[in-house]
C-alpha atoms as a PDB file:
ATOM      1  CA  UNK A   1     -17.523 -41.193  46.195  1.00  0.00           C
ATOM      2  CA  UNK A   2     -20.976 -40.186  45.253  1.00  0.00           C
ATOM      3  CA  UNK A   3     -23.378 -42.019  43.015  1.00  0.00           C
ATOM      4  CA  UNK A   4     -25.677 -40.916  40.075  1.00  0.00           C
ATOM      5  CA  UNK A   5     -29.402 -42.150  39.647  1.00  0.00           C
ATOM      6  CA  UNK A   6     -29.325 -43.795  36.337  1.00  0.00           C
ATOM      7  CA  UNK A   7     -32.484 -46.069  34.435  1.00  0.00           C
ATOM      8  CA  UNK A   8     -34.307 -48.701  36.142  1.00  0.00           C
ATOM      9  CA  UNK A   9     -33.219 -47.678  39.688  1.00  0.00           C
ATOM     10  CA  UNK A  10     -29.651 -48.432  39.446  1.00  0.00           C
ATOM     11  CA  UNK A  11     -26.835 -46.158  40.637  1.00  0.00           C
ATOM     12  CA  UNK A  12     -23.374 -46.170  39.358  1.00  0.00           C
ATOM     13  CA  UNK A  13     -19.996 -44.455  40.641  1.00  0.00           C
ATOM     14  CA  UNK A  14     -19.929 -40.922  39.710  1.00  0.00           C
ATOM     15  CA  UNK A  15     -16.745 -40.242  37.183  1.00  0.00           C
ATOM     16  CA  UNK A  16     -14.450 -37.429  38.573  1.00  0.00           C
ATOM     17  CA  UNK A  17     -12.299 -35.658  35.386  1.00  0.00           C
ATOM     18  CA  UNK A  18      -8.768 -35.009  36.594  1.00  0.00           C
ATOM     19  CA  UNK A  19      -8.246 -31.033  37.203  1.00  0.00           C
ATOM     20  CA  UNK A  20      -6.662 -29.274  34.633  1.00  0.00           C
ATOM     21  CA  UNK A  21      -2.963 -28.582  36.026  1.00  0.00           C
ATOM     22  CA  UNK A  22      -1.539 -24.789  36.690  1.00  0.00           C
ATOM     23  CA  UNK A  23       0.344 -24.959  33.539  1.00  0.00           C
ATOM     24  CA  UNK A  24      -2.948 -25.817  31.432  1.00  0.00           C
ATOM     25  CA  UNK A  25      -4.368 -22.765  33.104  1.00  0.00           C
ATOM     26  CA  UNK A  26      -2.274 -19.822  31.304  1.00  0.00           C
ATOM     27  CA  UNK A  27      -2.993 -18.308  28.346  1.00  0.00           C
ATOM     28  CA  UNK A  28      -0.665 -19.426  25.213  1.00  0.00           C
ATOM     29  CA  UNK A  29       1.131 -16.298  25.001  1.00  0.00           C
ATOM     30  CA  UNK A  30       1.904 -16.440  29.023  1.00  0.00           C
ATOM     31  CA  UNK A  31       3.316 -20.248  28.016  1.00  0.00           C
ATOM     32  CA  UNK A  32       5.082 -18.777  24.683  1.00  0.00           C
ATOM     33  CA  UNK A  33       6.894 -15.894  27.228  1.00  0.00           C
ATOM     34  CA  UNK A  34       7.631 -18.070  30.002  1.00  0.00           C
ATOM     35  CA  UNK A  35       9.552 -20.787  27.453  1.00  0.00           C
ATOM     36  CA  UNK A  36      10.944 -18.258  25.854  1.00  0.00           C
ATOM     37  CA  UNK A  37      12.454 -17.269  29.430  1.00  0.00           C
ATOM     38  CA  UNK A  38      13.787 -19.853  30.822  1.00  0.00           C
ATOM     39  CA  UNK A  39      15.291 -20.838  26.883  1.00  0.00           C
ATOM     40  CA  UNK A  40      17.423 -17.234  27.251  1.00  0.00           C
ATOM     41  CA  UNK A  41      17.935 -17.786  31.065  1.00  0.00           C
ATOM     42  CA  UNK A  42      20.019 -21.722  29.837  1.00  0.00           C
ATOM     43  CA  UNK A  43      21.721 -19.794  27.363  1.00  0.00           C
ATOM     44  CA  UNK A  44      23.208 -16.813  29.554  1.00  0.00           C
ATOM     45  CA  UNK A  45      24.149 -19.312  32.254  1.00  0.00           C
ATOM     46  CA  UNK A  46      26.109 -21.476  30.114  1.00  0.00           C
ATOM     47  CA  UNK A  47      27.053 -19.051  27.989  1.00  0.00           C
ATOM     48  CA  UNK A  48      28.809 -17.517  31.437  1.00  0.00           C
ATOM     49  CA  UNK A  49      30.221 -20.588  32.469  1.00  0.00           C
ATOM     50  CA  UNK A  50      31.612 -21.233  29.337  1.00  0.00           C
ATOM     51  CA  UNK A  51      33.720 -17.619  29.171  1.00  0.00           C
ATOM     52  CA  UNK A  52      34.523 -17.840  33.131  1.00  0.00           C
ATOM     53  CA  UNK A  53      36.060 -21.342  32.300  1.00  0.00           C
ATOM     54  CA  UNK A  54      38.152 -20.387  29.200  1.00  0.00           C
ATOM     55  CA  UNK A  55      39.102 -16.915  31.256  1.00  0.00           C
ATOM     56  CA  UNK A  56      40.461 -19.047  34.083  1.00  0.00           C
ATOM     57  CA  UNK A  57      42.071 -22.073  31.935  1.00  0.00           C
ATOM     58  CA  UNK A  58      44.387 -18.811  30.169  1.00  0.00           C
ATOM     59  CA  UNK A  59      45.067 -17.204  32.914  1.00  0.00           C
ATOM     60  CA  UNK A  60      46.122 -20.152  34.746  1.00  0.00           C
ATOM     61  CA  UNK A  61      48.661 -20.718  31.567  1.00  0.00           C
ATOM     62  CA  UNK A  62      50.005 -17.494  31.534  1.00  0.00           C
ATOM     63  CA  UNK A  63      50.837 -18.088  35.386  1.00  0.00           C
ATOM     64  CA  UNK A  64      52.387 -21.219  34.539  1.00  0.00           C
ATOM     65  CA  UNK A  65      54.564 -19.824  31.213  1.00  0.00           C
ATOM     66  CA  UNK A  66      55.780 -17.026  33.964  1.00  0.00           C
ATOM     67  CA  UNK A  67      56.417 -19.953  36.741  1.00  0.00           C
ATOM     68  CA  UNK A  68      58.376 -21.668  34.551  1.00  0.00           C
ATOM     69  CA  UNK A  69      60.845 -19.291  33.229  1.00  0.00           C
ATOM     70  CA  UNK A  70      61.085 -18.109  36.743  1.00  0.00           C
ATOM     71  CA  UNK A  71      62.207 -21.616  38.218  1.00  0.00           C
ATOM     72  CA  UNK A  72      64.627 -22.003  35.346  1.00  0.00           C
ATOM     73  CA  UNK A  73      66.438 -18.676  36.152  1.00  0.00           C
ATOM     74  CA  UNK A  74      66.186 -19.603  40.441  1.00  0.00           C
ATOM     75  CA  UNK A  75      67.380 -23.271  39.859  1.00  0.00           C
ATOM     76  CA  UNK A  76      70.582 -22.118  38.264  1.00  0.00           C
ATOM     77  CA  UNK A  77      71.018 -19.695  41.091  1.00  0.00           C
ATOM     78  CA  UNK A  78      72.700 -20.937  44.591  1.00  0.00           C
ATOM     79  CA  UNK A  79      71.283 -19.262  47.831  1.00  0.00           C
ATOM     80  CA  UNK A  80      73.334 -16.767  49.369  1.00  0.00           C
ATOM     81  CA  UNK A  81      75.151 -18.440  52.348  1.00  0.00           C
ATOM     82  CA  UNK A  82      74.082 -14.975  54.206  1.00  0.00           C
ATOM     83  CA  UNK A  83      70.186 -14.052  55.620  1.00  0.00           C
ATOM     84  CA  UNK A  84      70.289 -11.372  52.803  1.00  0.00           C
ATOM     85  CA  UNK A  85      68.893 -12.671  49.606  1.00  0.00           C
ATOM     86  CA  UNK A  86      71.141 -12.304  46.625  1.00  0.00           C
ATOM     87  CA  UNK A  87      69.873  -9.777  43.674  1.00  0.00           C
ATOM     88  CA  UNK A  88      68.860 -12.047  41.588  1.00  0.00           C
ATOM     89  CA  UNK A  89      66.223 -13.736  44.183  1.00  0.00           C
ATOM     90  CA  UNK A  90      65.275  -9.614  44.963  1.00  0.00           C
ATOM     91  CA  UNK A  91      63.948  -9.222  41.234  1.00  0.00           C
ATOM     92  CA  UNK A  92      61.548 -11.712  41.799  1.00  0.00           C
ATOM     93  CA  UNK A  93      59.428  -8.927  43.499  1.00  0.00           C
ATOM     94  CA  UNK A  94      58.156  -7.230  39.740  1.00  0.00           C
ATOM     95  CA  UNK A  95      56.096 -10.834  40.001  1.00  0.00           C
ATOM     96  CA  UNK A  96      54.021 -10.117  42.562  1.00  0.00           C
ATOM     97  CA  UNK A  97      53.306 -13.167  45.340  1.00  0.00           C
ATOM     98  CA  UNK A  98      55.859 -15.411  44.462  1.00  0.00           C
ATOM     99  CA  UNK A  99      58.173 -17.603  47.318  1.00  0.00           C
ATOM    100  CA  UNK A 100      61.716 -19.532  46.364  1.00  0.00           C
ATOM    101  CA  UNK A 101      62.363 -22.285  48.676  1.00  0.00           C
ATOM    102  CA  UNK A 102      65.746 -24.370  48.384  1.00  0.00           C
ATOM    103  CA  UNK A 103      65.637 -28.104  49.539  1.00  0.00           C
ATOM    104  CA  UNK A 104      67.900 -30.474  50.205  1.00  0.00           C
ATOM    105  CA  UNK A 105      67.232 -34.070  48.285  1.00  0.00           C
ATOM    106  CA  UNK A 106      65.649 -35.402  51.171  1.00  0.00           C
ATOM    107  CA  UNK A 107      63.713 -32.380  51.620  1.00  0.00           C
ATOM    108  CA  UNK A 108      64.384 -30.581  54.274  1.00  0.00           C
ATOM    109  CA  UNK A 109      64.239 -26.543  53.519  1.00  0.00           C
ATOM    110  CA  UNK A 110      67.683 -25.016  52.982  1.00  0.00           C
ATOM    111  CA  UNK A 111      66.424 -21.295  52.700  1.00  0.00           C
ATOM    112  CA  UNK A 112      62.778 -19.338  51.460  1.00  0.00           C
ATOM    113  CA  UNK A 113      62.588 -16.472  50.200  1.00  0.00           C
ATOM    114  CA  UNK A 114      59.696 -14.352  49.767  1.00  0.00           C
ATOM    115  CA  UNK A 115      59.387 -11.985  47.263  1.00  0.00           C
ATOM    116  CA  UNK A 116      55.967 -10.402  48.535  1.00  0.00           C
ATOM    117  CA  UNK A 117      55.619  -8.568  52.186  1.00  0.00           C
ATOM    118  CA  UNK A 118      53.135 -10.954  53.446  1.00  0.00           C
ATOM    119  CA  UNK A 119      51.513 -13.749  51.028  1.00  0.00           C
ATOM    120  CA  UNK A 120      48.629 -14.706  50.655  1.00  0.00           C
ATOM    121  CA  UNK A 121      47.259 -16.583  53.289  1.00  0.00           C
ATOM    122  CA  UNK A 122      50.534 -17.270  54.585  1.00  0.00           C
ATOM    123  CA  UNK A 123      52.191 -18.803  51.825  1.00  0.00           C
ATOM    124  CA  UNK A 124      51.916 -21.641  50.106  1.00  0.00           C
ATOM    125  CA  UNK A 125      51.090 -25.308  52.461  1.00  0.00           C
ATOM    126  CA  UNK A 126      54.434 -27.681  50.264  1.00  0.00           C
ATOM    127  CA  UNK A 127      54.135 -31.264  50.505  1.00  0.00           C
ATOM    128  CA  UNK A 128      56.704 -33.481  51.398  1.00  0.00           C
ATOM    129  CA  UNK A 129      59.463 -33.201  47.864  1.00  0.00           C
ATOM    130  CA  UNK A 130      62.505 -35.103  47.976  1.00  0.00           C
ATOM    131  CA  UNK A 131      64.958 -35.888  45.466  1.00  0.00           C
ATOM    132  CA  UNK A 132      61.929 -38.660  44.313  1.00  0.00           C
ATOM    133  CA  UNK A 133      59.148 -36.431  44.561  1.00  0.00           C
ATOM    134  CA  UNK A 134      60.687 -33.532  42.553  1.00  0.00           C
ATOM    135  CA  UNK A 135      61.348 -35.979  39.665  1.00  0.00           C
ATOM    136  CA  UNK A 136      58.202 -37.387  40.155  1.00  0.00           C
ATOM    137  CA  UNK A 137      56.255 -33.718  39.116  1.00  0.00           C
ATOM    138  CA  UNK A 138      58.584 -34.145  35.528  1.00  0.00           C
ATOM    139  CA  UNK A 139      58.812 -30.023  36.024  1.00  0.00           C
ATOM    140  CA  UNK A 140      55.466 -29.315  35.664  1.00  0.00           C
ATOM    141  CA  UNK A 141      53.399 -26.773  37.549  1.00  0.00           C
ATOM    142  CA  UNK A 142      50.684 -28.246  40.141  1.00  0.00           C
ATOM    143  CA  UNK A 143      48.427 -26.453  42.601  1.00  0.00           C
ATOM    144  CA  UNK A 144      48.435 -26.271  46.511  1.00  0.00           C
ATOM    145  CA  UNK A 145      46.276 -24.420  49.321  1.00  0.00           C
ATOM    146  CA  UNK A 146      47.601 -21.712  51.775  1.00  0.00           C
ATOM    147  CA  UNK A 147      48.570 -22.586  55.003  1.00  0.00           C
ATOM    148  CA  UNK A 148      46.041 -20.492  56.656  1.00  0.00           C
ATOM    149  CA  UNK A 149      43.446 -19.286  54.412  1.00  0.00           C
ATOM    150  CA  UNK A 150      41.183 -20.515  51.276  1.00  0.00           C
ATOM    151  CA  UNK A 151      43.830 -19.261  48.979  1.00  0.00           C
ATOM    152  CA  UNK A 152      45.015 -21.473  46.165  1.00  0.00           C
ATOM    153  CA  UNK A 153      48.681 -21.691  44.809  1.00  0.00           C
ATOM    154  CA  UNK A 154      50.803 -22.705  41.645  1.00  0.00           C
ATOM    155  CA  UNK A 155      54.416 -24.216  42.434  1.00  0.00           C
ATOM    156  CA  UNK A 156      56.580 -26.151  40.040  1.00  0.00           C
ATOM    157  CA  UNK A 157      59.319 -28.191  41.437  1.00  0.00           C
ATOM    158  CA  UNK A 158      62.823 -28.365  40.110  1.00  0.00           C
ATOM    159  CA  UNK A 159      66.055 -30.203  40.775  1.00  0.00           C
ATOM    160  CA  UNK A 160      69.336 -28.374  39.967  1.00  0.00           C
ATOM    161  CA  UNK A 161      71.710 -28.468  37.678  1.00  0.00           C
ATOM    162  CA  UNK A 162      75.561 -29.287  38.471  1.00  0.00           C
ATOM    163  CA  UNK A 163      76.495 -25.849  37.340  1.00  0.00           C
ATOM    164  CA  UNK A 164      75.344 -23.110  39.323  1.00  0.00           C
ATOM    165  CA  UNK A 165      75.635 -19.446  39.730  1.00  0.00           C
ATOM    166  CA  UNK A 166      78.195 -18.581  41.830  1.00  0.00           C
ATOM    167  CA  UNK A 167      80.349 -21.871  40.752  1.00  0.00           C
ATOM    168  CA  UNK A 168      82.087 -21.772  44.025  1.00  0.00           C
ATOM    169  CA  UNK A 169      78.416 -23.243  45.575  1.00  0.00           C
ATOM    170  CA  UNK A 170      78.339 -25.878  43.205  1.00  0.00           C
ATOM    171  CA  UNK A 171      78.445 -28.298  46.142  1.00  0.00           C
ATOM    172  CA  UNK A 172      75.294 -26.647  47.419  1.00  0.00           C
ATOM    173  CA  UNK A 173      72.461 -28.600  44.726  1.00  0.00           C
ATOM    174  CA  UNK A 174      69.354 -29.713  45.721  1.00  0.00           C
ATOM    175  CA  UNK A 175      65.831 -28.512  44.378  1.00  0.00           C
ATOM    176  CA  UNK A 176      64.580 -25.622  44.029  1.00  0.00           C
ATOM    177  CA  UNK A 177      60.613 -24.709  44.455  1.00  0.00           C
ATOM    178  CA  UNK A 178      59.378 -21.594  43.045  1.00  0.00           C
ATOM    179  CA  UNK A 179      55.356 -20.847  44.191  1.00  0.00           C
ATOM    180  CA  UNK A 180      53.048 -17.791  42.458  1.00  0.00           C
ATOM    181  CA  UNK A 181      49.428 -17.149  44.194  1.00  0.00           C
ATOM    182  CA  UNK A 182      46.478 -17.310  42.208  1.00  0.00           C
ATOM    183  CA  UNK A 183      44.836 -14.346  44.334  1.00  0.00           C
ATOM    184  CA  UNK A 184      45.040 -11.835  41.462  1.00  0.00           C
ATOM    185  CA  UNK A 185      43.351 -14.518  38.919  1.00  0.00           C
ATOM    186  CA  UNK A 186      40.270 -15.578  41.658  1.00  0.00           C
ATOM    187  CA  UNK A 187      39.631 -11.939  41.794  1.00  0.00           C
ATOM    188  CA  UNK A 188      39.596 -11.323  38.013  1.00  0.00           C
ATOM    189  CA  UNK A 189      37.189 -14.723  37.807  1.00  0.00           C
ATOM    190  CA  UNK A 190      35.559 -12.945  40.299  1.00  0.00           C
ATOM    191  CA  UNK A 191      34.765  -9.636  38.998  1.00  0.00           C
ATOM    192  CA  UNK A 192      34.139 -10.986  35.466  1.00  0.00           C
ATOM    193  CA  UNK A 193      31.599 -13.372  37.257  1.00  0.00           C
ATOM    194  CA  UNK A 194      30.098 -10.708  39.050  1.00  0.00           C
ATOM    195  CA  UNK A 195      30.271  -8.476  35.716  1.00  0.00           C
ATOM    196  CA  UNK A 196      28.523 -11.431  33.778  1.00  0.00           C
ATOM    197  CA  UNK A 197      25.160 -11.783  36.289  1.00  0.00           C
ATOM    198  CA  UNK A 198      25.286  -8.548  36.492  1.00  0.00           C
ATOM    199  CA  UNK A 199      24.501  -7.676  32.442  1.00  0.00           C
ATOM    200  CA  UNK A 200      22.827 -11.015  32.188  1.00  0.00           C
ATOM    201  CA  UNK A 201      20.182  -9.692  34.636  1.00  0.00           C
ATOM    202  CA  UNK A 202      19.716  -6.534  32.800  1.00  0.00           C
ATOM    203  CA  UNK A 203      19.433  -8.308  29.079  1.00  0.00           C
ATOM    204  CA  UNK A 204      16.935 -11.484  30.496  1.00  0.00           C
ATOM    205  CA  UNK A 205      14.603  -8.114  32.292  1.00  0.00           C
ATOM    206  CA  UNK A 206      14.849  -6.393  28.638  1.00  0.00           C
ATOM    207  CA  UNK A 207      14.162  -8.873  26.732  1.00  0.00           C
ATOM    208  CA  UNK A 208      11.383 -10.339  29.159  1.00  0.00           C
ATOM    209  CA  UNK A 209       9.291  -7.003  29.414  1.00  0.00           C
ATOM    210  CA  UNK A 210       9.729  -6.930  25.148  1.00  0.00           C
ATOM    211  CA  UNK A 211       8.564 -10.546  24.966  1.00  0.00           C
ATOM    212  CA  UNK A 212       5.730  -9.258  27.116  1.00  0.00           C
ATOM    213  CA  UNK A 213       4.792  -7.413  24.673  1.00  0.00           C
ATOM    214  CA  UNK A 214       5.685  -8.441  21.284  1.00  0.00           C
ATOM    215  CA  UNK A 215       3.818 -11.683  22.180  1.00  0.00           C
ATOM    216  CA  UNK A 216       0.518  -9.663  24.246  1.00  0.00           C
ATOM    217  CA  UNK A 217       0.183  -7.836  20.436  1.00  0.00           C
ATOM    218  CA  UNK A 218       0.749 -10.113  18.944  1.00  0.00           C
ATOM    219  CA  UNK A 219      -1.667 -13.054  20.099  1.00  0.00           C
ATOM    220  CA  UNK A 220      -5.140 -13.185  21.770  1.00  0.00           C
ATOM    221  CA  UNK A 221      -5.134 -14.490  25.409  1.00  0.00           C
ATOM    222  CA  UNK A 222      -5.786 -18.360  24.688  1.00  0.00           C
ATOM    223  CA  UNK A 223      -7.020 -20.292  27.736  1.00  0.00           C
ATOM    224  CA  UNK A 224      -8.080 -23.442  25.942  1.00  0.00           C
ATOM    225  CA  UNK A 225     -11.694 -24.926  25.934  1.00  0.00           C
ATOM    226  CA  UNK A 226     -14.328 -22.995  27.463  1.00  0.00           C
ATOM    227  CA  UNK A 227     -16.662 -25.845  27.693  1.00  0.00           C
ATOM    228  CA  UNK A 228     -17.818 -26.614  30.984  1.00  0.00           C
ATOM    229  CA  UNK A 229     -17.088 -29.655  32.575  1.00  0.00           C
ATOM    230  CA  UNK A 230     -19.174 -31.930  34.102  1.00  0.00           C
ATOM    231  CA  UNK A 231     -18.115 -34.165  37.574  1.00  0.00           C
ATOM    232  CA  UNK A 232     -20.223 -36.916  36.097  1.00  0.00           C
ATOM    233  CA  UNK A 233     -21.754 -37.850  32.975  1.00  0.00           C
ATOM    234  CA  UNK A 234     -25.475 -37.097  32.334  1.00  0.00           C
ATOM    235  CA  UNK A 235     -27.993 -40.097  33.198  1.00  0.00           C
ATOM    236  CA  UNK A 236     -30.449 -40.971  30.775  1.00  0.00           C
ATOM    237  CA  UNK A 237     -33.736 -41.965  30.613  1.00  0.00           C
ATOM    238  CA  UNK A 238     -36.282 -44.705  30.394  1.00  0.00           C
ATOM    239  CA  UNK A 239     -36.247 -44.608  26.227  1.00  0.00           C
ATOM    240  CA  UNK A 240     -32.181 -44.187  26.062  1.00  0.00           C
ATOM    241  CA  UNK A 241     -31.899 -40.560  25.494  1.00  0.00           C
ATOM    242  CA  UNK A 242     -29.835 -38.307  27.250  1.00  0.00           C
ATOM    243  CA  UNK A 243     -29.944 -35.013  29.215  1.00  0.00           C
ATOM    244  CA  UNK A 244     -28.082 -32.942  27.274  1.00  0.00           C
ATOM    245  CA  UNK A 245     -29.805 -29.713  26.545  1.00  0.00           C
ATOM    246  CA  UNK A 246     -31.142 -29.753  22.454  1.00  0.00           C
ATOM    247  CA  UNK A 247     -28.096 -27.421  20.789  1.00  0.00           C
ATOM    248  CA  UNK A 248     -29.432 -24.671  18.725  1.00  0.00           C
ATOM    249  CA  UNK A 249     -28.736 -24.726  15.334  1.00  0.00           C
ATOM    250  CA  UNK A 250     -26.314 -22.717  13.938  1.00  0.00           C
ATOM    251  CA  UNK A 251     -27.106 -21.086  10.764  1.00  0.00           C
ATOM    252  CA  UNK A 252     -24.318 -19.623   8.369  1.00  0.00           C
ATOM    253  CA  UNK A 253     -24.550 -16.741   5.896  1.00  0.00           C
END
């Protein structure tokens, strides 16, 4: 720390001023543009996540309407005693990825049938439903992974009735699990994520470079006080006055 001759012989601790941080260093209209910024860079990013979260809550219901309607129609439906799956099971290829697996109440798989070539990933990884478990979901859709890839998938469980189509397999109930990927709505998140950066990128560069300069003509370059500053205050002398240069007066018109 170094020391400053002051009156009489005496030395005190020189005062160090803090430095003037890299913020206090740009102009106003650099501070103005970079606020500005970062204010339009919040609201495209939540802005994004709020449309990518209401895209993927209605999509999501729309699989679920379709699930439903399409476990109603399997659960009245017996499965064919033979390996070929009966008509009705076949139409369930218009839905794209979507399995039918009969149980028995303790849950052991009667029969699956797949209405896509290969699914997703494999198909969907069940859990253990019995009789209690199926009852347990009160017929509402829930979501599982893939047995062998990330892949997600939507499956509502269903008990069914006592009478069944053909009545002659009435004897035949159990629960029925209908399962519909989610591939097709990831990729639409997907692309309408990839969409949103995409634009956002453009808009925060085009409205950064006309920031630039709206606010460059608009304001003078500000950098603050341009009075120097001193590492230590000025020492005085024997009869009390200071070393401050004499300031020169300033006369107005």
């Amino acid at each position: 720390m170094g020391y400053v001759s002051a009156s009489h012989g005496l030395k005190r601790p020189a005062v160090r001023l803090p430095r003037r941080r890299w913020l206090q260093r740009l102009s106003l209209r650099t501070r103005l543009l970079c606020l500005s910024t970062a204010l339009v860079v919040v609201g495209l990013l939540g802005t994004g996540v709020i449309v990518t979260t209401a895209l993927r809550g209605y999509l999501q219901d729309h699989v679920d309407d379709r699930l439903v309607l399409t476990s109603q129609v399997a659960a009245r439906v017996a499965p064919p005693a033979g390996i070929d799956p009966s008509p009705s099971v076949q139409a369930l290829s218009v839905l794209g990825d979507t399995t039918v697996t009969y149980l028995n109440d303790d849950g052991a798989i009667r029969r699956t049938f797949d209405a896509s070539t290969v699914p997703p990933g494999g198909g969907p990884e069940l859990p253990a439903l019995d009789h209690t478990a199926v009852l347990a979901h009160e017929d509402r859709p829930f979501t599982v992974s893939a047995k062998d890839a990330e892949y997600s998938w939507r499956v509502i469980a269903l008990t069914q009735p006592v009478q069944v189509f053909p009545p002659e397999r009435a004897e035949t109930r159990g629960s029925v699990v209908v399962a519909t990927s989610l591939d097709e709505v990831d990729r639409t998140i997907a692309e309408t994520r990839n969409l949103s950066l995409t634009l956002g990128a453009t808009l925060l560069a085009a409205l950064t470079a006309a920031g630039w300069f709206a606010v460059r003509s608009g304001l003078p370059p500000c950098l603050g006080s341009r009075r120097p500053r001193l590492s230590s205050p000025p020492a005085t002398t024997p009869t009390g006055s200071s070393n401050w240069p004499p300031r020169t007066p300033r006369w107005d018109a």
